[in-house]
Protein backbone atom coordinates (compact mmCIF):
# COMPACT_ATOMS: atom_id res chain seq x y z
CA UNK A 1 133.36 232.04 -61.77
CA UNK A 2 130.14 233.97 -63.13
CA UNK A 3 127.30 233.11 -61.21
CA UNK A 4 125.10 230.23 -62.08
CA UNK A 5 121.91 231.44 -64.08
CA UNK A 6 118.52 229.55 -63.07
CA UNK A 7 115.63 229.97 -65.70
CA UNK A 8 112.15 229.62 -63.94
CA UNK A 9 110.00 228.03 -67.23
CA UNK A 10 106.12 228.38 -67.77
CA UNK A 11 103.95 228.88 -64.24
CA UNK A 12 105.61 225.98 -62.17
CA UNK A 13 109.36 227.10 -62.69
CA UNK A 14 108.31 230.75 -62.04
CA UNK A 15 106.68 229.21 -58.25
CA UNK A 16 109.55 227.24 -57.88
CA UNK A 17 112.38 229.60 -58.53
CA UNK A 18 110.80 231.90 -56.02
CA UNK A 19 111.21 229.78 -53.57
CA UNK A 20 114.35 229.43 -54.24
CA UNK A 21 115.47 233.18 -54.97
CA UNK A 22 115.12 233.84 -51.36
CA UNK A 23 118.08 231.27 -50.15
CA UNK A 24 120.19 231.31 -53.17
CA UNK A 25 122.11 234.39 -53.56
CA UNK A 26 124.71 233.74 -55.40
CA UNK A 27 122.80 232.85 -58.51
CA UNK A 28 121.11 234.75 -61.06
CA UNK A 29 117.20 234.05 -61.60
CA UNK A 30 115.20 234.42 -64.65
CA UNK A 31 111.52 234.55 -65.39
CA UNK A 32 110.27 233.18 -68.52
CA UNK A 33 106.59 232.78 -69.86
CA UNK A 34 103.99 232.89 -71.98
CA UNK A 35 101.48 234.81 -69.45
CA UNK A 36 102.18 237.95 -68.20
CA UNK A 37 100.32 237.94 -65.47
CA UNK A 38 102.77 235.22 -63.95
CA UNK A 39 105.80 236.96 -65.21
CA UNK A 40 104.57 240.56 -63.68
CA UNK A 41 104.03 239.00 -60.18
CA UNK A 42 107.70 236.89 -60.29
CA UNK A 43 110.44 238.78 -58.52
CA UNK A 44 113.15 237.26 -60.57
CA UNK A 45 115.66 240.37 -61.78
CA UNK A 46 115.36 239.50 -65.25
CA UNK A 47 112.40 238.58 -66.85
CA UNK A 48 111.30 237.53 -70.48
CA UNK A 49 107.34 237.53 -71.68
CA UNK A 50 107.24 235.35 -75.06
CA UNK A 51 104.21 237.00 -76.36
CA UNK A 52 103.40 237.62 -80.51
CA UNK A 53 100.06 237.63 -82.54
CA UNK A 54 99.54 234.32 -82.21
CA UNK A 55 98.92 234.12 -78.64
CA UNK A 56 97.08 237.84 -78.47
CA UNK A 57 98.14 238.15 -74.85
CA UNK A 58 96.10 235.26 -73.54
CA UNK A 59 99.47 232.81 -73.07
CA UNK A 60 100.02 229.16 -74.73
CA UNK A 61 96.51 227.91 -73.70
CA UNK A 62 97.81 224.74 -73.04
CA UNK A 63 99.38 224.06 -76.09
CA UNK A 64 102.78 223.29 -76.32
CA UNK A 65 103.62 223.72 -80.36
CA UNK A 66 102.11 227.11 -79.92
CA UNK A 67 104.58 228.15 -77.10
CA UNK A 68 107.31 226.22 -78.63
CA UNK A 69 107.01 228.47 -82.00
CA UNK A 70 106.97 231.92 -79.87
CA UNK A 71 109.75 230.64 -78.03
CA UNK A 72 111.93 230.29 -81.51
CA UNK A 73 110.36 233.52 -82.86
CA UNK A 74 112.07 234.82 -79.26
CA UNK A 75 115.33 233.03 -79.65
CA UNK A 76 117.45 236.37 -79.64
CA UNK A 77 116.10 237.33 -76.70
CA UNK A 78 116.55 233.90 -74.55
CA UNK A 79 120.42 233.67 -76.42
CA UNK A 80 121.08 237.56 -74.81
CA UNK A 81 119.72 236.36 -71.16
CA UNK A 82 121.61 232.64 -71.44
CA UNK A 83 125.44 234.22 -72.35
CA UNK A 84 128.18 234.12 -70.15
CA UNK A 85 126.78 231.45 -67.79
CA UNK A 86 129.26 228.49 -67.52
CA UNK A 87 126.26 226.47 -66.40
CA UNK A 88 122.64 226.98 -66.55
CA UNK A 89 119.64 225.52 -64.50
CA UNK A 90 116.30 225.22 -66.12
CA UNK A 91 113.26 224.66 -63.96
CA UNK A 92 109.84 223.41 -65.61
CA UNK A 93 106.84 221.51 -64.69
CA UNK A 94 106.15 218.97 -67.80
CA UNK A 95 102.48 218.46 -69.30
CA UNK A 96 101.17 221.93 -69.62
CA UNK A 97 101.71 224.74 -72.63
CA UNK A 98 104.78 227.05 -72.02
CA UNK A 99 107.07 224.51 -70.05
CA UNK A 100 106.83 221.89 -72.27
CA UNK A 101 106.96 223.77 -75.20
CA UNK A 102 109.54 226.36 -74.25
CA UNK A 103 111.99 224.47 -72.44
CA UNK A 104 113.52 222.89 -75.13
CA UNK A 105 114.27 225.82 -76.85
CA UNK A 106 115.73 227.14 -74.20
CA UNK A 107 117.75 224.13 -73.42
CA UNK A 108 119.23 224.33 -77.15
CA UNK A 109 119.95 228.45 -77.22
CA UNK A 110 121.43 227.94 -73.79
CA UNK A 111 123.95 224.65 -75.18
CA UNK A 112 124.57 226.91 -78.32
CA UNK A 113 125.92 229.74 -75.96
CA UNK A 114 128.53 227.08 -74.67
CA UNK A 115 126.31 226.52 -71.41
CA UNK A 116 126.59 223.31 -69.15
CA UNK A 117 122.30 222.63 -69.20
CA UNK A 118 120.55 220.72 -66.33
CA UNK A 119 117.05 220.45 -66.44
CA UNK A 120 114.88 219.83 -63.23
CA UNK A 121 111.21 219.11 -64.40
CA UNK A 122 108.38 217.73 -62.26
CA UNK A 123 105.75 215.15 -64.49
CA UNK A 124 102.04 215.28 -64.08
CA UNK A 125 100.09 213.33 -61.43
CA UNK A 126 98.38 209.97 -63.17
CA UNK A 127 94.94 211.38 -62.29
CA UNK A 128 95.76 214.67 -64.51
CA UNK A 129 94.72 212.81 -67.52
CA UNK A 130 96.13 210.88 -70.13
CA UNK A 131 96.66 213.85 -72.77
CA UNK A 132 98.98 215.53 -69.83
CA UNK A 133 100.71 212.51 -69.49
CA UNK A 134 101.51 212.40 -73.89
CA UNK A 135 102.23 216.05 -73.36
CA UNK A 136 104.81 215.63 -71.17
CA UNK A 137 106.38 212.72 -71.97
CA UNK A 138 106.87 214.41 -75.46
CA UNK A 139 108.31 217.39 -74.16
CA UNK A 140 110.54 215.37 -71.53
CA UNK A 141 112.13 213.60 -74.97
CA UNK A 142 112.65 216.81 -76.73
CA UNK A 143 114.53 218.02 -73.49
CA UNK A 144 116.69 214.55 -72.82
CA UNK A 145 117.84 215.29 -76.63
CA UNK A 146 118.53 219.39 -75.59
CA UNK A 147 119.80 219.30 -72.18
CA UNK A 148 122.90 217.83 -70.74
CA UNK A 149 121.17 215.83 -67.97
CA UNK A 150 117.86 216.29 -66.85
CA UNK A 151 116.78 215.48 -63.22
CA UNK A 152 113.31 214.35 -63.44
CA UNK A 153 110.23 214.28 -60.43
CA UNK A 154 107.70 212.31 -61.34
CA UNK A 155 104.44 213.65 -58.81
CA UNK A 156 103.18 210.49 -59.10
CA UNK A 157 105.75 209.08 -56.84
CA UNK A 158 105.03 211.33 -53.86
CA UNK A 159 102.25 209.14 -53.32
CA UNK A 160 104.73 207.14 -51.10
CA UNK A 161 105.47 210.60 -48.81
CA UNK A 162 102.04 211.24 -48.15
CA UNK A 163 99.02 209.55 -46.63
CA UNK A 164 94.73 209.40 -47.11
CA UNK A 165 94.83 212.86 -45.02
CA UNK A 166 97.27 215.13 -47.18
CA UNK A 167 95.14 218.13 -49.09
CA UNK A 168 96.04 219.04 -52.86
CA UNK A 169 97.87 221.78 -51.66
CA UNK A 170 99.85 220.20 -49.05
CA UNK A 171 100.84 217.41 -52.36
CA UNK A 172 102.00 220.31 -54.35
CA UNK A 173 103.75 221.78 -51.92
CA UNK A 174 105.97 218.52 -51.19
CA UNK A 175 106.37 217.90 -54.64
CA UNK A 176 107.98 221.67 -55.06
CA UNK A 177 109.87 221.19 -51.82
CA UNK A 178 111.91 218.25 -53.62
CA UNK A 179 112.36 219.91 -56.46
CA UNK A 180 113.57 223.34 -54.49
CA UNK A 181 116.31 220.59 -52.47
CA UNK A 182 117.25 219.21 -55.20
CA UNK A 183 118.17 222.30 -56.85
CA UNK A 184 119.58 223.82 -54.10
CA UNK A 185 121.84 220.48 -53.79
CA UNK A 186 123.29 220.82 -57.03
CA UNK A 187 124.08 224.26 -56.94
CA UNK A 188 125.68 223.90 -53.40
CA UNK A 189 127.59 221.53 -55.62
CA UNK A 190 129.22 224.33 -58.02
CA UNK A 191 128.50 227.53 -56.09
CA UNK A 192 130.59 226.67 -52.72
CA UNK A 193 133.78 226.49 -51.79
CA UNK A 194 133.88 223.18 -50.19
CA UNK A 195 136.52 221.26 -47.82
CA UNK A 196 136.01 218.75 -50.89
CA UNK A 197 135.49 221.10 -53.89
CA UNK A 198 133.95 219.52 -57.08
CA UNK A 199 135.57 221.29 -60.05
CA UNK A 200 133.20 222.83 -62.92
CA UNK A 201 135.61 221.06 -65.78
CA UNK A 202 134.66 217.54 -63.54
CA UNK A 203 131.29 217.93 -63.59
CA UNK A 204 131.36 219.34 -67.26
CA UNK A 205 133.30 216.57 -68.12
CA UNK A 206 130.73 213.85 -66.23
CA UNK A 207 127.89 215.34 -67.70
CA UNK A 208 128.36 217.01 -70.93
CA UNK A 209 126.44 215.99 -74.48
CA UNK A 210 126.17 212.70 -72.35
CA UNK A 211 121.76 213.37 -72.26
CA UNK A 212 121.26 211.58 -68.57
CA UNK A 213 117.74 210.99 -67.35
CA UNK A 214 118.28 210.97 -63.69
CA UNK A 215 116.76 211.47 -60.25
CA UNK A 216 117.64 212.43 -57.15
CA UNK A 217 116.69 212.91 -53.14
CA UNK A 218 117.70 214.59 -50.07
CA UNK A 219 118.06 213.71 -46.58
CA UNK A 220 118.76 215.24 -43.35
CA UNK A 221 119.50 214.60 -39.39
CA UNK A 222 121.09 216.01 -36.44
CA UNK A 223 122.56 214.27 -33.48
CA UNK A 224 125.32 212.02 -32.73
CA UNK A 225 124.41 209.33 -35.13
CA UNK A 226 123.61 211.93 -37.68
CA UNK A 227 125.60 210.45 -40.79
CA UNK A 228 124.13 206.78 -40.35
CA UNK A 229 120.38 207.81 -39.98
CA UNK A 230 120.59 211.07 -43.20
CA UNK A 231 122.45 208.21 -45.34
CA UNK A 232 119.16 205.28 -44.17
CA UNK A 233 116.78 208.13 -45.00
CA UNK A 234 118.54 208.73 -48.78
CA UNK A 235 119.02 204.91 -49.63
CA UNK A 236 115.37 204.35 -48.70
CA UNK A 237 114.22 207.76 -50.48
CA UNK A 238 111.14 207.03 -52.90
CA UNK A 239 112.43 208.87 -55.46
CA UNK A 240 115.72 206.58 -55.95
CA UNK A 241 113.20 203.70 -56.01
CA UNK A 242 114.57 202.66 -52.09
CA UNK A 243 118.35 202.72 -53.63
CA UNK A 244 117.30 200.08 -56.30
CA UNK A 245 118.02 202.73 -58.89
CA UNK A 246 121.81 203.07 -57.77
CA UNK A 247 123.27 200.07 -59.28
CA UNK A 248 121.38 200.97 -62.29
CA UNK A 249 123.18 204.21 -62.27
CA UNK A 250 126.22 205.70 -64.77
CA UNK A 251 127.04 208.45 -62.56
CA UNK A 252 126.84 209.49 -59.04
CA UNK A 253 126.52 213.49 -58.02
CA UNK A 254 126.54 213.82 -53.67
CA UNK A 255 126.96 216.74 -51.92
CA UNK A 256 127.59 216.70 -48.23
CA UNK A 257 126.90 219.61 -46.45
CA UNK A 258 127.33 220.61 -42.48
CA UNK A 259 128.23 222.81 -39.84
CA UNK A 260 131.63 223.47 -38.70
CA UNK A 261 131.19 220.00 -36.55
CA UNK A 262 131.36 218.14 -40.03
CA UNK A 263 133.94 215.64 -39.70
CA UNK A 264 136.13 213.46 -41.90
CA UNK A 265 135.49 209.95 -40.60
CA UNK A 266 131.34 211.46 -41.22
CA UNK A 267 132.52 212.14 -45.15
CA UNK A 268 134.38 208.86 -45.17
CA UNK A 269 131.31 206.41 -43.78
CA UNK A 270 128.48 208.09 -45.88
CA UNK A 271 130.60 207.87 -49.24
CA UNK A 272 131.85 204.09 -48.66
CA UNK A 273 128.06 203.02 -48.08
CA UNK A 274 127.11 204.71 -51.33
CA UNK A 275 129.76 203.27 -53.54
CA UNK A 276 128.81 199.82 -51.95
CA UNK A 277 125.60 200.59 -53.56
CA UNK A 278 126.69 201.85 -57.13
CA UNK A 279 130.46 200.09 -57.36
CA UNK A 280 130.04 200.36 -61.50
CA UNK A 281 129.31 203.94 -61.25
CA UNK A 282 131.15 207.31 -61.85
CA UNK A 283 131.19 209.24 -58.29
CA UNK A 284 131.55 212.65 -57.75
CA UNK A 285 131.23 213.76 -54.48
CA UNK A 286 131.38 217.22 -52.36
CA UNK A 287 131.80 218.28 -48.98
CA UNK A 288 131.01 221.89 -47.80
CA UNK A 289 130.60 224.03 -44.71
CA UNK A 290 127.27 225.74 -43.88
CA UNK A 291 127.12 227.40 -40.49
CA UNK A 292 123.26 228.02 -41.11
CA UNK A 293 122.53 223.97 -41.03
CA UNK A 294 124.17 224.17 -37.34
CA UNK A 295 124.27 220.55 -35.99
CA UNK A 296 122.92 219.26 -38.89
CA UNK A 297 124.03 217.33 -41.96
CA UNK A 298 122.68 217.46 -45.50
CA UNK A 299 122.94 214.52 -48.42
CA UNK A 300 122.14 215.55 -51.56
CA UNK A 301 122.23 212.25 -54.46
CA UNK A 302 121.81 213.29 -58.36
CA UNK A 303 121.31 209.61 -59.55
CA UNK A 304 122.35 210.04 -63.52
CA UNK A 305 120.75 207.03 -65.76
CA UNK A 306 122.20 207.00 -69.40
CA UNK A 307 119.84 206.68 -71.95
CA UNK A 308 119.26 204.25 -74.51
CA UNK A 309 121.84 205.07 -77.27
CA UNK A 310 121.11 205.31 -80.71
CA UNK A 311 122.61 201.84 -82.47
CA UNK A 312 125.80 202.04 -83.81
CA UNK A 313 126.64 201.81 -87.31
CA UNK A 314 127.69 198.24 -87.00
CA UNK A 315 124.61 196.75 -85.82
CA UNK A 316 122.37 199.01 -88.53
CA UNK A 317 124.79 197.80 -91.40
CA UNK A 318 124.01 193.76 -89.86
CA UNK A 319 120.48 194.13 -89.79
CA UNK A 320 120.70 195.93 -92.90
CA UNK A 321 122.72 193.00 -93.87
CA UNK A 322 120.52 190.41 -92.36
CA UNK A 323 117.25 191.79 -94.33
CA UNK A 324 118.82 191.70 -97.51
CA UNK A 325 119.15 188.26 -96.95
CA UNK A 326 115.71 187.69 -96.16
CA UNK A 327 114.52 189.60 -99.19
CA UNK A 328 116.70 187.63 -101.77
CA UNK A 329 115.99 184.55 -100.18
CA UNK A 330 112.37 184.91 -99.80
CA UNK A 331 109.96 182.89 -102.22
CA UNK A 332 107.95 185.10 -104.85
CA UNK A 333 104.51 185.23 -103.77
CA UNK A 334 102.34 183.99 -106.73
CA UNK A 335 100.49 186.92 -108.46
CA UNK A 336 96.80 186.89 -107.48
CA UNK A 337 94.32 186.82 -110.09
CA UNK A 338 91.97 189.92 -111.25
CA UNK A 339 89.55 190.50 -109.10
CA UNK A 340 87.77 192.11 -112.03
CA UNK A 341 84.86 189.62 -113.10
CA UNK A 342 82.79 190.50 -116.24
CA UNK A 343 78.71 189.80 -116.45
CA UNK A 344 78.10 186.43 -117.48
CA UNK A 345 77.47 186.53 -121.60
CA UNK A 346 73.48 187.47 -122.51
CA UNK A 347 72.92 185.65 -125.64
CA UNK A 348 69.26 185.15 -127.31
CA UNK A 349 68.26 181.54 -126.94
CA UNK A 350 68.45 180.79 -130.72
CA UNK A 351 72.23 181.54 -130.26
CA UNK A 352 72.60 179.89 -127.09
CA UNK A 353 70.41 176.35 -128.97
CA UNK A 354 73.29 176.60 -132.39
CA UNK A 355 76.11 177.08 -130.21
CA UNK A 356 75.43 174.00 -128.00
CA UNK A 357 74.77 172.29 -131.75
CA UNK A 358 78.19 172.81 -132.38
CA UNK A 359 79.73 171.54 -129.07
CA UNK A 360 81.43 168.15 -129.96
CA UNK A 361 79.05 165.29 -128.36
CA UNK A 362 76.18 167.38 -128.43
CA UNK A 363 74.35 164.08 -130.42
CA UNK A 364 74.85 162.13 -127.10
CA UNK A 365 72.98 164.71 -125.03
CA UNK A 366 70.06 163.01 -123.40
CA UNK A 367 67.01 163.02 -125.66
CA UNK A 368 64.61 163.32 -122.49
CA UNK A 369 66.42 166.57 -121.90
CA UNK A 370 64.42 169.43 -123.75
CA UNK A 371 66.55 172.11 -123.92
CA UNK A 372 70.55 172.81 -122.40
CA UNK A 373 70.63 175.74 -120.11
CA UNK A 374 74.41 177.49 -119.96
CA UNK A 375 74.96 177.91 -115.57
CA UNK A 376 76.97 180.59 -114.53
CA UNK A 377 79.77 180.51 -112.23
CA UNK A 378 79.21 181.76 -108.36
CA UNK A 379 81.94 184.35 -109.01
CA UNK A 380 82.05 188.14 -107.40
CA UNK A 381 80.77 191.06 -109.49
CA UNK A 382 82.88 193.75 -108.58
CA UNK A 383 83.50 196.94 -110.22
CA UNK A 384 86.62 197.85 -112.24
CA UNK A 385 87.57 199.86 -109.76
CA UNK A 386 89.41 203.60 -110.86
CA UNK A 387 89.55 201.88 -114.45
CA UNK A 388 85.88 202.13 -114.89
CA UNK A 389 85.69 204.93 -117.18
CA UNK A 390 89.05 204.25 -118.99
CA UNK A 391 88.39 204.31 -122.67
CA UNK A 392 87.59 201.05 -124.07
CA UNK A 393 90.16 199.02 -126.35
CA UNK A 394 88.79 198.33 -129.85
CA UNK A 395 90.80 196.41 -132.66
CA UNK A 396 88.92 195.82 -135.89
CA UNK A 397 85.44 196.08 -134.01
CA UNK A 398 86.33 194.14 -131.46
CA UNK A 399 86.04 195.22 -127.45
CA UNK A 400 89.17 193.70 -126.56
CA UNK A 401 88.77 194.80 -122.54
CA UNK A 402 86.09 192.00 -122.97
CA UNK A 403 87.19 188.35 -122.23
CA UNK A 404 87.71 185.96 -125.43
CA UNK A 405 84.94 183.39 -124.42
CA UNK A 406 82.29 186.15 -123.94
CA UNK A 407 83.21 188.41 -127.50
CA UNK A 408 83.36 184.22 -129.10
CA UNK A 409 80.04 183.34 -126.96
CA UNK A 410 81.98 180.34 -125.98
CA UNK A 411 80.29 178.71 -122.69
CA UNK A 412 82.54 177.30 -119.54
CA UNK A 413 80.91 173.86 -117.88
């Protein structure tokens, strides 16, 4: 099988491939970024710097739809590195410019060239700030739709490995660490010949166009009781929410790896305590040999959450359905009236004295009362609005955008 091609996305993939390019041998690395200062100093073989006139050399700045549109002028390039790779690994760190923006587009050249994709991202830290946090949440999306399962490390939940005392750099370094044995896990998964060999069609099959959000953890111990204390350590991992996450779970990756010493009845305990844990789950599980773990034994868990589907055609045509009901069955709202009020009338009192002549029972009006006064109405005076210098409507003289009581000098009690 061709080797296993792991892309090293934006400044945090490039640090975390390299610690992996050391131990992994039989895969093929790849540097890609928008700085070339971090792409000169990786020692990946194959390296790709997304540069154009838009970034003048000085990288993404941060900005993820600026790396994002280099990376698509750059698509020939990333299609030439991703072919021939049954299954590629893409490594990013969420929340900044060129791994949020690129990774996507990498994660879509890399399906079109007939790739299985699995992302392994980290997420920003809470105290990174909240436009971080929108960043990479918005890139994580883009890569769930891309991808064919992403494995996802939120920093924030490292909080639970580490106490008041741990430095920044200490943090960072744990956080990479899980990322690095996670990786590692998975490719042990593929990569090795195992006493219980997973099959690449299985794991296609498990995984592919199927967009999981998952997680996963590691755990390790040496002794006689080896098996029972690595599989307490991976149930109570933090980043499989102490194996509450399990039963929540559609599919189940778990590589066991040992030294010669690994045993059967070992393979048999761990893997009947796991599927205690996720018994509506899809397992796939492998067991390998690795003389350089000695006395040791290795669990590696790639927890696979499906995500929320889109809603089938069914339920859109019923609610579809269901609101056309509510629309024809729904009273008309009366029509509110203009909110265009006129000026009250200004009429000369000589006018105002004949027309209140006319008024029928105007020889009843009190004779103490000198002289009737027409009130006006506490009503708004608004504007009319973008109809205020419309061209006026005149028939035969008459102003007809002017109300019929004011143009007859009729008065309203």
């Amino acid at each position: 099988m061709p080797p296993t091609k792991i892309l090293g996305v934006g400044t945090a993939g490039l640090t975390i491939i390299e610690r992996l390019i050391p131990s992994l041998t039989g895969a093929s690395f790849i540097a890609i970024d928008t700085d070339s200062a971090s792409v000169a100093a990786s020692s990946a073989p194959a390296k790709l710097h997304l540069e154009s006139k838009l970034l003048r050399g000085l990288g993404s700045g941060g900005d993820p739809e600026r790396a994002q549109t280099v990376a698509e002028e750059s698509s020939a390039q990333i299609k030439a590195l991703c072919e021939g790779a049954p299954v590629i690994f893409i490594v990013a760190g969420l929340g900044g410019g060129s791994g949020t923006g690129v990774s996507p587009v990498v994660a879509n050249i890399a399906r079109e060239s007939g790739a299985l994709v699995v992302a392994f991202v980290s997420l920003p830290f809470d105290c990174e700030g909240r436009r971080r946090q929108t960043l990479a949440l918005d890139g994580f999306e883009q890569l769930q739709e891309a991808a064919d399962i992403v494995i996802c490390l939120p920093n924030q939940k490292v909080f639970k490995l580490i106490d008041e005392n741990t430095s920044v750099r200490d943090t960072f370094r744990i956080t990479n660490d899980l990322l690095v044995e996670g990786i590692r896990g998975v490719w042990r998964l593929l990569a090795h010949k195992g006493l219980i060999e997973i099959q690449l069609a299985d794991f296609c099959a498990l995984l592919r166009g199927r967009h999981f959000q998952s997680s996963f953890a590691t755990a390790e111990a040496a002794g006689p009781s080896r098996s029972r204390e690595a599989l307490e350590k991976l149930l109570a991992h933090p980043m499989l929410d102490n194996g509450e996450l399990l039963a929540d779970s559609a599919a189940i990756l778990v590589s066991v790896i040992s030294g010669p010493s690994l045993s059967m009845a070992e393979v048999n305990r761990i893997m009947e305590q796991i599927q205690r844990q996720c018994e509506h789950s899809q397992v796939l599980m492998g067991a390998a040999i690795d003389e350089s773990l000695g006395d040791s034994l290795a669990i590696t868990m790639v927890a696979a959450r499906k995500t929320e589907e889109k809603k089938s055609e069914t339920s859109r045509g019923a609610e579809s359905e269901e609101l056309d009901t509510q629309l024809l069955n729904r009273a008309t709202p009366s029509r509110s009236a203009s909110r265009f009020v006129p000026p009250p009338p200004s009429l000369p009192p000589e006018k105002m004295e004949q027309m209140l002549k006319n008024q029928p029972g105007a020889s009843r009006i009190r004779k103490k009362q000198i002289k009737m006064l027409q009130g006006t109405l506490p009503l708004e005076i608004i504007s009319k609005g973008r109809f205020e210098k419309s061209e006026r409507t005149i028939h035969h003289g008459e102003d007809l955008d002017v109300p019929t009581y004011i143009r007859r000098g009729i008065s309203l009690n």
